[in-house]
Protein backbone atom coordinates (compact mmCIF):
# COMPACT_ATOMS: atom_id res chain seq x y z
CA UNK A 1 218.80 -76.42 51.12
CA UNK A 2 222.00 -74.36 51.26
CA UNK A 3 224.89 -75.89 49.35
CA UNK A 4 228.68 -75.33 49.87
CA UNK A 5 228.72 -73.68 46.93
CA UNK A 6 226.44 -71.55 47.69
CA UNK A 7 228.31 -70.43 50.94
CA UNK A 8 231.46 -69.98 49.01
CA UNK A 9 229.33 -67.52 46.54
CA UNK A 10 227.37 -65.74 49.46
CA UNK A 11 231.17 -65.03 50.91
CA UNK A 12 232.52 -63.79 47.92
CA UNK A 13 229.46 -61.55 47.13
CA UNK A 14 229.83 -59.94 51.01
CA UNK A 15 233.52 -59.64 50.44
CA UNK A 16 233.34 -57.66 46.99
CA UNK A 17 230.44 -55.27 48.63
CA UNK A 18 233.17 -54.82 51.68
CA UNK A 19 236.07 -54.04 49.56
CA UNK A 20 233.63 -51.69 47.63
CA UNK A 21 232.71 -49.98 50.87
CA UNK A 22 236.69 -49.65 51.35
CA UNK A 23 237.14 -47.97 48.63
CA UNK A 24 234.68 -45.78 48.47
CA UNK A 25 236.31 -44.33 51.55
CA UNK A 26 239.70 -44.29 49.91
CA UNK A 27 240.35 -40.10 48.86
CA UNK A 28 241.57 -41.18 45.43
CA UNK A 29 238.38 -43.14 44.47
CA UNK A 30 236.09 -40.07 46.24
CA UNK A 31 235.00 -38.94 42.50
CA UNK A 32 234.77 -42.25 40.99
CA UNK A 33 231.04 -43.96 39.47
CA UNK A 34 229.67 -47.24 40.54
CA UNK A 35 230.78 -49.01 37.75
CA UNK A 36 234.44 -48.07 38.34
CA UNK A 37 234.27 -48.92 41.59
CA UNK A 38 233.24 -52.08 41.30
CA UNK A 39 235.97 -53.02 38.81
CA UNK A 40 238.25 -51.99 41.07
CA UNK A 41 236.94 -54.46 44.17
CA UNK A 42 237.59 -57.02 41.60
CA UNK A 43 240.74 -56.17 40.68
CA UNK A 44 242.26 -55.78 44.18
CA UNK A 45 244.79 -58.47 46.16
CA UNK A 46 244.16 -59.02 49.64
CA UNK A 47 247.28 -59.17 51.46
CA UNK A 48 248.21 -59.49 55.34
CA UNK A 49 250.83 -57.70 57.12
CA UNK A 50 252.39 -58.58 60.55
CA UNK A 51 253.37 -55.78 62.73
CA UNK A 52 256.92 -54.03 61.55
CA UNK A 53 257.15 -55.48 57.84
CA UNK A 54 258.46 -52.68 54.98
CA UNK A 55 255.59 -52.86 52.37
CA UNK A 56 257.44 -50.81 50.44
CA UNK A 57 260.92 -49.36 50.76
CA UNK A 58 262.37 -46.43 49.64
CA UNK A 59 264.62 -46.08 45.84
CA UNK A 60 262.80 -49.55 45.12
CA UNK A 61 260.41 -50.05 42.42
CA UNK A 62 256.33 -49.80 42.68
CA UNK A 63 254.30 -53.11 42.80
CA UNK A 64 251.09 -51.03 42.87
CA UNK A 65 248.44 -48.85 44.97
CA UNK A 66 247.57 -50.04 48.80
CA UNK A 67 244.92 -49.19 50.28
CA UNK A 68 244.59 -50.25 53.94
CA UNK A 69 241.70 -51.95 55.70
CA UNK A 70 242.72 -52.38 58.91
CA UNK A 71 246.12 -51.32 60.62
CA UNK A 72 248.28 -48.18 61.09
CA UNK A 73 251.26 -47.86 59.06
CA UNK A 74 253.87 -45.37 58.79
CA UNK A 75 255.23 -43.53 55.83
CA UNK A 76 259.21 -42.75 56.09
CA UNK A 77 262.43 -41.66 55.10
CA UNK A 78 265.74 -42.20 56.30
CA UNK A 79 269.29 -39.99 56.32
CA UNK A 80 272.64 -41.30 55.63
CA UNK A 81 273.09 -40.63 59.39
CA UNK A 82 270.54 -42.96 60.12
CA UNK A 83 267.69 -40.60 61.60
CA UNK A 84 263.88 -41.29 61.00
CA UNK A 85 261.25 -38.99 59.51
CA UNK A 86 258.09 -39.74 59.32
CA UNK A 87 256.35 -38.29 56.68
CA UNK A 88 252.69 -39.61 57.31
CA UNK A 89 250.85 -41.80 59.68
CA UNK A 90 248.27 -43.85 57.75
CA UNK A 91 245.11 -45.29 59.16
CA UNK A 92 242.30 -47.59 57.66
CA UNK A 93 240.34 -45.79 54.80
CA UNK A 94 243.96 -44.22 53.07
CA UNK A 95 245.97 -45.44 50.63
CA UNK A 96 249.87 -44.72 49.34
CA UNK A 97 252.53 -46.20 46.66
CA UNK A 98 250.45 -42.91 44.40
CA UNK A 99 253.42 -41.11 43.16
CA UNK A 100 255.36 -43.94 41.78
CA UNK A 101 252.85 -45.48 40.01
CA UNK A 102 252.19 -41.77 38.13
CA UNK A 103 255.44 -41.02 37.53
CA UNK A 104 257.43 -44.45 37.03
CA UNK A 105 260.25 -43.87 39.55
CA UNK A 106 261.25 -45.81 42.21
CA UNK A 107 259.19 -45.28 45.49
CA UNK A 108 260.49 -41.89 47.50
CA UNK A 109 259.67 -43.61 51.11
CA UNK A 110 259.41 -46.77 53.16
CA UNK A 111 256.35 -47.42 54.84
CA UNK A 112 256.25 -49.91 57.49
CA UNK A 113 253.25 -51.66 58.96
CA UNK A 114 252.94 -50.20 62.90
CA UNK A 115 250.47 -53.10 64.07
CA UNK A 116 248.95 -57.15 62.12
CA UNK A 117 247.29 -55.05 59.25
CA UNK A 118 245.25 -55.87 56.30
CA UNK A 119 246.02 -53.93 52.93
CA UNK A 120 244.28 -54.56 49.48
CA UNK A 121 246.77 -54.25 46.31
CA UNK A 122 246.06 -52.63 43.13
CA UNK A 123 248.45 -53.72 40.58
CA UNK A 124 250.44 -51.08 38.65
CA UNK A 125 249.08 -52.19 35.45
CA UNK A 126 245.43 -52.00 35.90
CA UNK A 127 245.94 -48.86 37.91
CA UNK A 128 247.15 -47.59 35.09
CA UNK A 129 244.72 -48.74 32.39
CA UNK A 130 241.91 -47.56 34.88
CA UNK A 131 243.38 -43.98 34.75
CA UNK A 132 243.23 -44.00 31.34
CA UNK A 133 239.60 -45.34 31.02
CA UNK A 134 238.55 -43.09 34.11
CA UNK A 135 238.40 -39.41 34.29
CA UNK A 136 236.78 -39.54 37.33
CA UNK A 137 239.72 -41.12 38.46
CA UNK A 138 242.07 -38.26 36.60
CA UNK A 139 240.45 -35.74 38.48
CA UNK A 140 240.44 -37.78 41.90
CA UNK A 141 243.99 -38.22 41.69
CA UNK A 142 244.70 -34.89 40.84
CA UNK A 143 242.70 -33.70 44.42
CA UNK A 144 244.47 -36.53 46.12
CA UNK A 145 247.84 -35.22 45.20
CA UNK A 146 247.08 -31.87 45.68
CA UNK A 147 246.33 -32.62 49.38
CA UNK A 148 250.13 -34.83 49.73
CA UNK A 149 251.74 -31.32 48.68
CA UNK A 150 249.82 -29.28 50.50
CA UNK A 151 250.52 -31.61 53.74
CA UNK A 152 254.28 -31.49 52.67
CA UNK A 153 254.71 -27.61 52.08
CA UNK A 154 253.17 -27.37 56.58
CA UNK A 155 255.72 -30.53 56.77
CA UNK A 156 258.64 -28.41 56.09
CA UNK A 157 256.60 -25.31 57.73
CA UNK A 158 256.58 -27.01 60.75
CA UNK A 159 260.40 -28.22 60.68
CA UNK A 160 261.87 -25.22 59.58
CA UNK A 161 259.95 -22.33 61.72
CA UNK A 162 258.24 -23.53 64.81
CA UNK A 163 259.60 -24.37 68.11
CA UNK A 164 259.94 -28.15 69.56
CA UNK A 165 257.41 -28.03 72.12
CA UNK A 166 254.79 -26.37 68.93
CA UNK A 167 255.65 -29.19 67.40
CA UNK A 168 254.46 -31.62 70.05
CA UNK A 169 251.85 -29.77 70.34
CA UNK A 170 250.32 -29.18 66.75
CA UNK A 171 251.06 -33.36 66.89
CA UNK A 172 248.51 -33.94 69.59
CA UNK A 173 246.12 -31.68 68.28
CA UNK A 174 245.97 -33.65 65.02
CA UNK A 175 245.68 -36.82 66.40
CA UNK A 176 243.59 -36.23 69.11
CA UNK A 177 240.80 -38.08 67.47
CA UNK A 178 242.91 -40.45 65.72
CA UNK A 179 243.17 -44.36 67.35
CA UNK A 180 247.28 -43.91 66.52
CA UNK A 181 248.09 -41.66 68.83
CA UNK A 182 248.10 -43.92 71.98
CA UNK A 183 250.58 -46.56 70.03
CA UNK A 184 252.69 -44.20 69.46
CA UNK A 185 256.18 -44.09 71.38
CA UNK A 186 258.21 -41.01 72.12
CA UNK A 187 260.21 -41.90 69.65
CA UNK A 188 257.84 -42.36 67.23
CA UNK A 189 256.84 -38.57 68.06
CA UNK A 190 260.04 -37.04 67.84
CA UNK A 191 260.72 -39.60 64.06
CA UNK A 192 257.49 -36.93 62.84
CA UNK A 193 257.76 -33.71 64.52
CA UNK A 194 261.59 -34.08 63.97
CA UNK A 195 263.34 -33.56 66.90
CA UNK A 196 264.62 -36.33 70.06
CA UNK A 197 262.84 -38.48 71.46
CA UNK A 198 264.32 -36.71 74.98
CA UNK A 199 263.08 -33.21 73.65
CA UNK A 200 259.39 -34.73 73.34
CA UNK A 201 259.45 -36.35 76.49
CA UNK A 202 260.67 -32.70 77.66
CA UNK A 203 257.51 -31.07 75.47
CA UNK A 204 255.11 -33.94 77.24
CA UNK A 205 256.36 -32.82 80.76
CA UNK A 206 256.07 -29.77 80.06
CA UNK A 207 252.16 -29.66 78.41
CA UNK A 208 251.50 -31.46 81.36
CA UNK A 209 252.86 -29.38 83.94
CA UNK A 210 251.00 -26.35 82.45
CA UNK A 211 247.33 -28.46 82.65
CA UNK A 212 247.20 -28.89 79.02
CA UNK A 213 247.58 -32.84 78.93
CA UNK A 214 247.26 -35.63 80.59
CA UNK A 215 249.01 -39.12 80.85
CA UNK A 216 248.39 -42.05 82.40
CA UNK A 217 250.12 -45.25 80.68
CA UNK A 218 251.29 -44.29 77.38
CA UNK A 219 247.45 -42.55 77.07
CA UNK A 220 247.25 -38.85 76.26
CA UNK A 221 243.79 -36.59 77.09
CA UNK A 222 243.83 -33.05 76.46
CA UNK A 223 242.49 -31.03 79.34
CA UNK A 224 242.66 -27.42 77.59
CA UNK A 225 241.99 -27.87 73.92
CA UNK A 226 242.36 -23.71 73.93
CA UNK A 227 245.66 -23.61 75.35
CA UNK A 228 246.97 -26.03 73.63
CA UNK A 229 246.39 -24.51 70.21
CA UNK A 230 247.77 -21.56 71.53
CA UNK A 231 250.63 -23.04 72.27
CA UNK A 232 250.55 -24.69 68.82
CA UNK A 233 250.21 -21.71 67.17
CA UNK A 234 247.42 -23.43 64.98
CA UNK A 235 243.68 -24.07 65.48
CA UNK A 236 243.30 -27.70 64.30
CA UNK A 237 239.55 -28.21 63.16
């Protein structure tokens, strides 16, 4: 005879093995045992997110690691003038809030839930006591922030040397295969490849003129996957 309790215990058990399976997908946990891994799906805070909430925001202090389940999010900074960059679009499977947890700053970015979302939280303190038990985790972090700078230093490669319409076009490319791109809005475009949203919607035209792209509402399908990185400048794997 199945009891309530036992429901309630059968739940719990399917949501720990679900929360491992997240973070096993997670970058920073790549290198981490069993063992650590499940500590860590019992450690975690399930929270919910509704479209356009700041999870965190920029010269504010860390609460902890998130690590998204479901949802897009966007990573950002804003000038004193008021213009957007976006830094990083997240997807399910990544994680941010790294850096200030390390380093015990305030966070250097907003990030900003794109669509409802579901994020698990990691509280600073056992993060840290998990680093120190972990050097599996040491060594994961250490790849994981390897990767950030290395996606920062073609960041600024891509702001400071290539045209606009490269820019659009090394953006497609690397979301091609991504669920984001097609809730993205022009403006949302020009806040990463930093430029106007009127530029991108000059780049889009233009791609599409030339048979590179396609659109049809708000969807983009790339017709010449050659041409396109050629126009890029980059050959996106």
């Amino acid at each position: 005879m199945t009891t309530r309790g036992n429901v309630i215990r059968e739940v719990e058990a399917a949501s720990k093995v679900a929360v491992a399976a997240l973070l096993r997908r997670v970058p920073v946990f790549a290198s981490l045992e069993d063992e650590h891994v499940e500590q860590l799906s019992a450690q975690v805070v399930r929270r919910e997110v509704a479209k356009g909430q700041l999870v965190t925001v920029e010269g504010q202090p860390a609460e902890g690691l998130y690590i998204i389940a479901s949802g897009h999010f966007k990573r950002f900074k804003i000038s004193s003038e008021g213009h957007e960059q976006i830094m990083k679009l997240l997807q399910p499977g990544e994680s941010f809030g790294e850096v200030p947890l390390l380093d015990g700053g305030p966070d250097p970015s907003s990030c900003q839930a794109m669509d409802s979302s579901v994020l698990y939280v990691l509280p600073r303190s056992r993060f840290q006591a998990l680093v120190e038990q972990s050097p599996d985790l040491a060594l994961g972090l250490i790849q994981f922030l390897a990767g950030r700078v290395r996606h920062l230093t073609e960041l600024v490669e891509d702001l400071s040397f290539r045209h606009r319409i490269e820019r659009v076009g090394k953006f497609v490319l690397e979301r091609s295969d991504m669920a984001d791109l097609d809730r993205l809005t022009q403006s949302d475009m020009a806040a990463a490849t930093g430029t106007a949203r009127e530029v991108v919607s000059r780049a889009l035209r233009e791609l599409e003129q030339r048979g590179v792209i396609h659109r049809e509402h708000g969807r983009i399908t790339i017709l010449d996957r050659d041409l396109l990185e050629v126009i890029a400048g980059v050959r996106v794997k």
